[in-house]
C-alpha atoms as a PDB file:
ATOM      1  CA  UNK A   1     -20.003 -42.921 -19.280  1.00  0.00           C
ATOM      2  CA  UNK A   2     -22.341 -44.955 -17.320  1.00  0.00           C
ATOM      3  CA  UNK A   3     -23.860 -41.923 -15.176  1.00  0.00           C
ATOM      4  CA  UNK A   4     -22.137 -42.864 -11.901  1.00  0.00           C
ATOM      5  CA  UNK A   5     -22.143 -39.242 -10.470  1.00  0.00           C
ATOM      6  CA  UNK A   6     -19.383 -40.303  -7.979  1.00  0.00           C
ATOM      7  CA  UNK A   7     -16.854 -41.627 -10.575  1.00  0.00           C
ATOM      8  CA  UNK A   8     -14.340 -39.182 -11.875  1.00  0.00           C
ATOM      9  CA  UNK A   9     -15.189 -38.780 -15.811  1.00  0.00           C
ATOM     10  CA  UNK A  10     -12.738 -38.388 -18.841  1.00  0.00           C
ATOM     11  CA  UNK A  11     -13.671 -38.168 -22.160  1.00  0.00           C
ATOM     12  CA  UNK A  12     -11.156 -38.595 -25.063  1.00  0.00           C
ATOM     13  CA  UNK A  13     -12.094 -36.417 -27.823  1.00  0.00           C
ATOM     14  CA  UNK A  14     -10.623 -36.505 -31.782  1.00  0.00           C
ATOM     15  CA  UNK A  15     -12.478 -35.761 -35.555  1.00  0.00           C
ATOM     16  CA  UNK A  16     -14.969 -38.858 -36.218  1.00  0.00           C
ATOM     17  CA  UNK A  17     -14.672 -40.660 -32.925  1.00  0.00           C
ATOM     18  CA  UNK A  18     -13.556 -44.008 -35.039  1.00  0.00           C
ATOM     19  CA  UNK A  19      -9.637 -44.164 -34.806  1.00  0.00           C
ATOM     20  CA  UNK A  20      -7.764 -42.104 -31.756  1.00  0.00           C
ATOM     21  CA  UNK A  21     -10.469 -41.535 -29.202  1.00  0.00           C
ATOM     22  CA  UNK A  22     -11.993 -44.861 -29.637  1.00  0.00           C
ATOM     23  CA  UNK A  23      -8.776 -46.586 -29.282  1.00  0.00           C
ATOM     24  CA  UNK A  24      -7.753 -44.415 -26.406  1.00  0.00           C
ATOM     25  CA  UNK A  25     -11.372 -45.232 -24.867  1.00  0.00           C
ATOM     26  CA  UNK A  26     -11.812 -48.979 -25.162  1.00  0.00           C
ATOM     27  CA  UNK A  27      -7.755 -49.076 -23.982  1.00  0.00           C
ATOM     28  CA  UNK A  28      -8.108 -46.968 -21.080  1.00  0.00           C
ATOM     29  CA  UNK A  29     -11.367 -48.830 -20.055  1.00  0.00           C
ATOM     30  CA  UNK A  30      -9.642 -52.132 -19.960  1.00  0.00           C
ATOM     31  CA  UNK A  31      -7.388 -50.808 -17.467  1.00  0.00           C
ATOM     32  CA  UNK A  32      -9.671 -48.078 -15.355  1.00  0.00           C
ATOM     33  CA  UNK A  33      -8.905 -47.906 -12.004  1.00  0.00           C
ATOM     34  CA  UNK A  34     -11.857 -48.089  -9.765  1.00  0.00           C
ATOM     35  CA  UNK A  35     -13.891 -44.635  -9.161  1.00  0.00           C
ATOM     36  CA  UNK A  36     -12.478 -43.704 -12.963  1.00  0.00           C
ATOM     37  CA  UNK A  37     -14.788 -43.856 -16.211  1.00  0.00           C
ATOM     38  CA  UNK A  38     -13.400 -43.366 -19.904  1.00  0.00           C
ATOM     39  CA  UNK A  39     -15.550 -42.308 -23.001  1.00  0.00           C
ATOM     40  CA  UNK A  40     -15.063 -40.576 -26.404  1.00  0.00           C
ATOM     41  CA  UNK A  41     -16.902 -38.282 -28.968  1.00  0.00           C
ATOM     42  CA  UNK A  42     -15.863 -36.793 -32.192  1.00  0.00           C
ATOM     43  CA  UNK A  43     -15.792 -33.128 -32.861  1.00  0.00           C
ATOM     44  CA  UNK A  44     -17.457 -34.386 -36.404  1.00  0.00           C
ATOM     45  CA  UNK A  45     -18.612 -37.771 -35.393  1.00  0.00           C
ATOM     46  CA  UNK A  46     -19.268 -40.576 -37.497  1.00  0.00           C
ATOM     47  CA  UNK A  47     -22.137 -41.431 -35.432  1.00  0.00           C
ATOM     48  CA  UNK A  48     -22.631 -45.168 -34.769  1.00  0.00           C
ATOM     49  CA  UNK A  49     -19.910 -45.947 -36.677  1.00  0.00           C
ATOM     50  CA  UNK A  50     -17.417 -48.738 -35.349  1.00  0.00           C
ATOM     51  CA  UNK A  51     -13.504 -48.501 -34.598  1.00  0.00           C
ATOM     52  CA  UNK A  52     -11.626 -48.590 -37.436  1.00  0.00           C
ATOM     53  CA  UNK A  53     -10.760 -51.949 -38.355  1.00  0.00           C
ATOM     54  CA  UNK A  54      -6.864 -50.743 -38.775  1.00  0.00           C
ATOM     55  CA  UNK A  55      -7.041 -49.240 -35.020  1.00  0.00           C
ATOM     56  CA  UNK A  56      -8.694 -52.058 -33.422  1.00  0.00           C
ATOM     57  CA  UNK A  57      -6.275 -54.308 -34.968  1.00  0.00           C
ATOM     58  CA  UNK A  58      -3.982 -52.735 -32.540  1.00  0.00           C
ATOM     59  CA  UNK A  59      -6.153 -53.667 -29.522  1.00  0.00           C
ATOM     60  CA  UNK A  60      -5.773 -56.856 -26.996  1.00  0.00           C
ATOM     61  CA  UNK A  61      -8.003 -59.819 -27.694  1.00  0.00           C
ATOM     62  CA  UNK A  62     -11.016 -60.169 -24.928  1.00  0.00           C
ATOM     63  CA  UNK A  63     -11.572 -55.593 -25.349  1.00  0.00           C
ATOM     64  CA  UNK A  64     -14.827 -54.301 -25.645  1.00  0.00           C
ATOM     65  CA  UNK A  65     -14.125 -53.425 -29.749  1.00  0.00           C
ATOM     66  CA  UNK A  66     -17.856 -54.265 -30.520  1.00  0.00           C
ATOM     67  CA  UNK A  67     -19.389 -52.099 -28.236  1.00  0.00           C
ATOM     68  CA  UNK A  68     -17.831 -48.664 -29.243  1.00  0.00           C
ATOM     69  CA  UNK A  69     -20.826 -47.096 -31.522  1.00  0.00           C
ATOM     70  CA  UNK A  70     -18.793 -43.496 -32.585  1.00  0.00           C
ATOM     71  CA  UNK A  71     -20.775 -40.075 -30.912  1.00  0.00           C
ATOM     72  CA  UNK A  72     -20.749 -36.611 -31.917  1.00  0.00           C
ATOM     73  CA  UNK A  73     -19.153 -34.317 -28.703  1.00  0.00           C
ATOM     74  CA  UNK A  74     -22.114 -32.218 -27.299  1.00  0.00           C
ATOM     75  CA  UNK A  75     -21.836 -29.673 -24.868  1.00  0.00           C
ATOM     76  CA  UNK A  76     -23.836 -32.180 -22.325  1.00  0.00           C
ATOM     77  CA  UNK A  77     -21.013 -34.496 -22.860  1.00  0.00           C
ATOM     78  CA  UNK A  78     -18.248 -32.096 -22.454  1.00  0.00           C
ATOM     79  CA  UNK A  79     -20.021 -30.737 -19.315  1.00  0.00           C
ATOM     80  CA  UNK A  80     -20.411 -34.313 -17.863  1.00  0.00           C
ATOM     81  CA  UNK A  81     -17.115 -34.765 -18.180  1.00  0.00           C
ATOM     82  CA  UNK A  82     -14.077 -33.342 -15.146  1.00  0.00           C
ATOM     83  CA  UNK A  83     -10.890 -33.997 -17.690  1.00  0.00           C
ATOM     84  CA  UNK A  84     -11.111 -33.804 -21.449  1.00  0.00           C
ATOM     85  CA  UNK A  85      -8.380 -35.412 -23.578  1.00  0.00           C
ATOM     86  CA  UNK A  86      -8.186 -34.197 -26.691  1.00  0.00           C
ATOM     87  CA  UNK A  87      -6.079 -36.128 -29.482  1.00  0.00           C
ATOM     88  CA  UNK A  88      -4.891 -32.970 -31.432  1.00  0.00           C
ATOM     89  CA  UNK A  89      -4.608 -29.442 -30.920  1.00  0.00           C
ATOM     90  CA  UNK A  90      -7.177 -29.112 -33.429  1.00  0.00           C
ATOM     91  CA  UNK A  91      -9.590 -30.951 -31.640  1.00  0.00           C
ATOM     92  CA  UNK A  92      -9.086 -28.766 -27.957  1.00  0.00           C
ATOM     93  CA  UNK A  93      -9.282 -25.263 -29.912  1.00  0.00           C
ATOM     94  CA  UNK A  94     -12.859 -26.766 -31.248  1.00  0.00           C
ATOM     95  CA  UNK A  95     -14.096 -27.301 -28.213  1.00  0.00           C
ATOM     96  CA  UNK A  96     -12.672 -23.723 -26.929  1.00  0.00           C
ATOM     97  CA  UNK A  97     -14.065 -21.776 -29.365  1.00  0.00           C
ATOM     98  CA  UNK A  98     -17.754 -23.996 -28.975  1.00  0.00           C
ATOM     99  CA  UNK A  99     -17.414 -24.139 -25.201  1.00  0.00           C
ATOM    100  CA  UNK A 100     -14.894 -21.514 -24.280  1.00  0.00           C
ATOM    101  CA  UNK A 101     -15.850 -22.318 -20.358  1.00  0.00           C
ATOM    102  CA  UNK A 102     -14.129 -25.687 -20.430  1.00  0.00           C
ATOM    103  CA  UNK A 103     -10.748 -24.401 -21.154  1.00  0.00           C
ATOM    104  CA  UNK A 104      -9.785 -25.327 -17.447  1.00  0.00           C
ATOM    105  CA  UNK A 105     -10.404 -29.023 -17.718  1.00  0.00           C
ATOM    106  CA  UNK A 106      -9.220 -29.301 -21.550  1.00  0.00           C
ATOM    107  CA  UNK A 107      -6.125 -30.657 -22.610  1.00  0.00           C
ATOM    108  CA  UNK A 108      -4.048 -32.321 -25.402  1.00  0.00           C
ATOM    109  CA  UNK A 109      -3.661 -35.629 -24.501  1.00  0.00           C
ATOM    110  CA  UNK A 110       0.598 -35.343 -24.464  1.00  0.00           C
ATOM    111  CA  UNK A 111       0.542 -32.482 -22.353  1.00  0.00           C
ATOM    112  CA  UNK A 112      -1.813 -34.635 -19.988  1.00  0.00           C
ATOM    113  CA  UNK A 113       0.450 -37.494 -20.080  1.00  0.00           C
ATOM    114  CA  UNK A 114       3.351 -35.768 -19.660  1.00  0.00           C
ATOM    115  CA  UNK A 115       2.675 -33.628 -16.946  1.00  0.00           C
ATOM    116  CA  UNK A 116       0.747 -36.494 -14.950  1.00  0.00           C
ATOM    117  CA  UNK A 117       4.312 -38.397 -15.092  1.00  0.00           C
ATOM    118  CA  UNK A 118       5.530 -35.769 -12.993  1.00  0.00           C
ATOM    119  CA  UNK A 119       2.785 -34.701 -11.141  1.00  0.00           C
ATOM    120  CA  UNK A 120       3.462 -33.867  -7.347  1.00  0.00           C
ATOM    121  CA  UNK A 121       1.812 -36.102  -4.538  1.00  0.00           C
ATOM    122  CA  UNK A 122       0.071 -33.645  -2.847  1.00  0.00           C
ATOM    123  CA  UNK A 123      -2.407 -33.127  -6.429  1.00  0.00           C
ATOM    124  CA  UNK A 124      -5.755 -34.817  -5.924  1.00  0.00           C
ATOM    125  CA  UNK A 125      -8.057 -36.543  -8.749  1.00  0.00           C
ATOM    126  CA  UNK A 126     -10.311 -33.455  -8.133  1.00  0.00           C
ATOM    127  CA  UNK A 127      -7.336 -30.934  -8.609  1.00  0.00           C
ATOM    128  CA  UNK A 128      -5.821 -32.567 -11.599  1.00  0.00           C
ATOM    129  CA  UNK A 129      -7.778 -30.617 -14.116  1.00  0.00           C
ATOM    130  CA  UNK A 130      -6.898 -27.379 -12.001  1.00  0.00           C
ATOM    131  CA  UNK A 131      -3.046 -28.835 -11.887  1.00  0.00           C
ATOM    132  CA  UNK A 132      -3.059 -29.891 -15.742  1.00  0.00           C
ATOM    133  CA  UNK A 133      -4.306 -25.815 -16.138  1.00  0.00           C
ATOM    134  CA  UNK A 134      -1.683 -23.991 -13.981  1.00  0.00           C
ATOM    135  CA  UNK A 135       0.664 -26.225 -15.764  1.00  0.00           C
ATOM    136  CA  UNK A 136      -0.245 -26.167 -19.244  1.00  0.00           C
ATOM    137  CA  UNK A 137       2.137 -26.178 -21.877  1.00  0.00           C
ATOM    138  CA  UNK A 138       2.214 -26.024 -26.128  1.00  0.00           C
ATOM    139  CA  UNK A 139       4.026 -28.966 -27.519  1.00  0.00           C
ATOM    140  CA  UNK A 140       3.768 -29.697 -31.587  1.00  0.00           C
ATOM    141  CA  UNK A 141       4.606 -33.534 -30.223  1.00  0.00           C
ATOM    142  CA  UNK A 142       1.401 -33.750 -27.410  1.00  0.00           C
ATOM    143  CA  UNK A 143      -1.133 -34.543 -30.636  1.00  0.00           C
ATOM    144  CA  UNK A 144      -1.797 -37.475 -32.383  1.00  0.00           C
ATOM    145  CA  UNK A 145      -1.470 -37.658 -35.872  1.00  0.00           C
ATOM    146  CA  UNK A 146      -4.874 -38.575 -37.774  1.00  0.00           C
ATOM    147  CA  UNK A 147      -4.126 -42.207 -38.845  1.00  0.00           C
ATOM    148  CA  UNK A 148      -7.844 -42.597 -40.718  1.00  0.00           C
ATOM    149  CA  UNK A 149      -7.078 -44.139 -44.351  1.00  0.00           C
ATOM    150  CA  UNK A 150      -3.174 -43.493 -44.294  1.00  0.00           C
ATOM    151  CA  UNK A 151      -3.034 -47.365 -44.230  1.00  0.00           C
ATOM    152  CA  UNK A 152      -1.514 -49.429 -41.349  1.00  0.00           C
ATOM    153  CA  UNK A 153       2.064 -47.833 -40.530  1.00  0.00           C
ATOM    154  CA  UNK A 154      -0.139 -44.711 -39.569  1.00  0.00           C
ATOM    155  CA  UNK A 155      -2.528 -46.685 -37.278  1.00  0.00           C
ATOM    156  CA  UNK A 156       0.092 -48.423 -35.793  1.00  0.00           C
ATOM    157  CA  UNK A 157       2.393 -45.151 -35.226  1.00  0.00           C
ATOM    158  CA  UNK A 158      -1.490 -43.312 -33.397  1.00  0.00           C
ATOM    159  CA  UNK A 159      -1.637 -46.557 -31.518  1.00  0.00           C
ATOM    160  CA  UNK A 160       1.560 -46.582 -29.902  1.00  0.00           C
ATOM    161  CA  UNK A 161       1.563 -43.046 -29.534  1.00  0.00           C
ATOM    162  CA  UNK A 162      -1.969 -43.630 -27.702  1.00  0.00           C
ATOM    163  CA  UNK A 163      -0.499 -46.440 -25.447  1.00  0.00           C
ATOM    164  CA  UNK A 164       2.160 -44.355 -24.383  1.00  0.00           C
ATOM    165  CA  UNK A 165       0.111 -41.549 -23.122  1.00  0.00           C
ATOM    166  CA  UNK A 166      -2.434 -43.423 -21.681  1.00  0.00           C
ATOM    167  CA  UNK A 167      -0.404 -45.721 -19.839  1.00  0.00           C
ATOM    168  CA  UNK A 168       1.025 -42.841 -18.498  1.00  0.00           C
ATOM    169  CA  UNK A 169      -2.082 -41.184 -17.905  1.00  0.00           C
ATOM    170  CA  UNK A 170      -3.071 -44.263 -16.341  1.00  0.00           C
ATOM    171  CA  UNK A 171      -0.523 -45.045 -13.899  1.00  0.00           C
ATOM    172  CA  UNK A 172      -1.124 -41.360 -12.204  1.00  0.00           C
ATOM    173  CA  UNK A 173      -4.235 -42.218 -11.705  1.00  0.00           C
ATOM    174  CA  UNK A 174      -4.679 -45.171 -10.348  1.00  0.00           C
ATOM    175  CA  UNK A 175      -2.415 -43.834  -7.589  1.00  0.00           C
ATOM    176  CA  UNK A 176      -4.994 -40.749  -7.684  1.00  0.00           C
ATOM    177  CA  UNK A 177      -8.010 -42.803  -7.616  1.00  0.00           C
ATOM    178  CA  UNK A 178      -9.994 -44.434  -4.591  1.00  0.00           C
ATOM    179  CA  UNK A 179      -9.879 -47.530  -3.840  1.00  0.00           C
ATOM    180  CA  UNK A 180     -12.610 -49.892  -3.213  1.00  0.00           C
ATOM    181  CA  UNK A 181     -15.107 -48.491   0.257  1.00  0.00           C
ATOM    182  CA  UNK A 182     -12.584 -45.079  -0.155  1.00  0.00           C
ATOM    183  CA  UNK A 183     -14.135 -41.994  -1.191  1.00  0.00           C
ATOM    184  CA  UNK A 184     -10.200 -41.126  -1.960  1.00  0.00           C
ATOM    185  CA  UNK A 185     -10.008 -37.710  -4.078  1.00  0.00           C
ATOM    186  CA  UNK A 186     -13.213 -38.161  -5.788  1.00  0.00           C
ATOM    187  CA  UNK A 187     -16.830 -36.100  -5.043  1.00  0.00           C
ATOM    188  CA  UNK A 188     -20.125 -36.598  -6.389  1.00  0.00           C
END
């Protein structure tokens, strides 16, 4: 997050910060719509550690892969953050029971995706958290599988699992998002 108070903020979050939320961060960030920042953090970090070399085979030529250093998830970044996407179950029921105040604006990353593909017009960028919450929903298929050391079919299954949702995820928001001189649905 680069501490622009005005851009809308979400923060992917899995175990080590190495394989899922990395991808999910550098892959978003090549695509971020203006007024919209990505990061990540680990519930256990590996702290400074890079992707994993079998997840960032899975990313484009010309991303950022070199400058994703893995963090451990603090409550200052989970309070920075508007929308938290968690890669697992798992990983949202950590940050419940460590922060149980940022239930409203934490989700699995399916749900997120899923429900932002049929997310009505009228929701803003500052009600999606609020809309993701009224309309929040259990699914065993909304995590991603752990792909660290289960060799490359696993990274490649968490990486197109990843694309899906954020290209998903994506596409709602750049509708969502300002565009450039628009304040559009975003407040400091």
């Amino acid at each position: 997050m680069t501490g622009d108070r005005s851009a809308y903020r979400i923060l992917f979050v899995c175990t080590a910060n190495i394989c899922r939320s990395a991808y999910a961060d550098v892959l978003a960030n090549r695509r971020a719509p203006s007024g919209v920042e990505f990061a990540s953090a680990g519930v256990r970090g590996l702290v400074g550690y890079p992707i994993d070399p079998p997840m960032a085979h899975h990313l484009r030529e010309g991303d950022d892969i070199a400058a994703h250093r893995a963090r451990q998830l603090t409550r200052q970044l989970a309070s920075e953050a508007d929308l938290i996407l968690a890669m697992a179950t798992e990983h949202r029921r950590y940050i419940l029971d460590e922060w149980p105040a940022f239930a409203r604006k934490t989700f699995v990353i399916g749900h997120a995706a899923r429900e932002l593909a049929a997310t009505p017009a009228d929701v803003t960028l500052d009600g999606l958290a609020a809309h993701l919450w009224r309309h929040r929903t259990s699914d065993p298929g909304d995590s991603v599988p752990d792909p660290y050391a289960r060799g490359p079919q696993a990274a490649a299954t968490a990486a197109s699992l990843i694309d899906g949702h954020v290209d998903a995820i994506l596409t709602r928001l750049a509708a969502l998002a300002p565009g450039p001189g628009d304040g559009g649905g975003v407040t400091a």
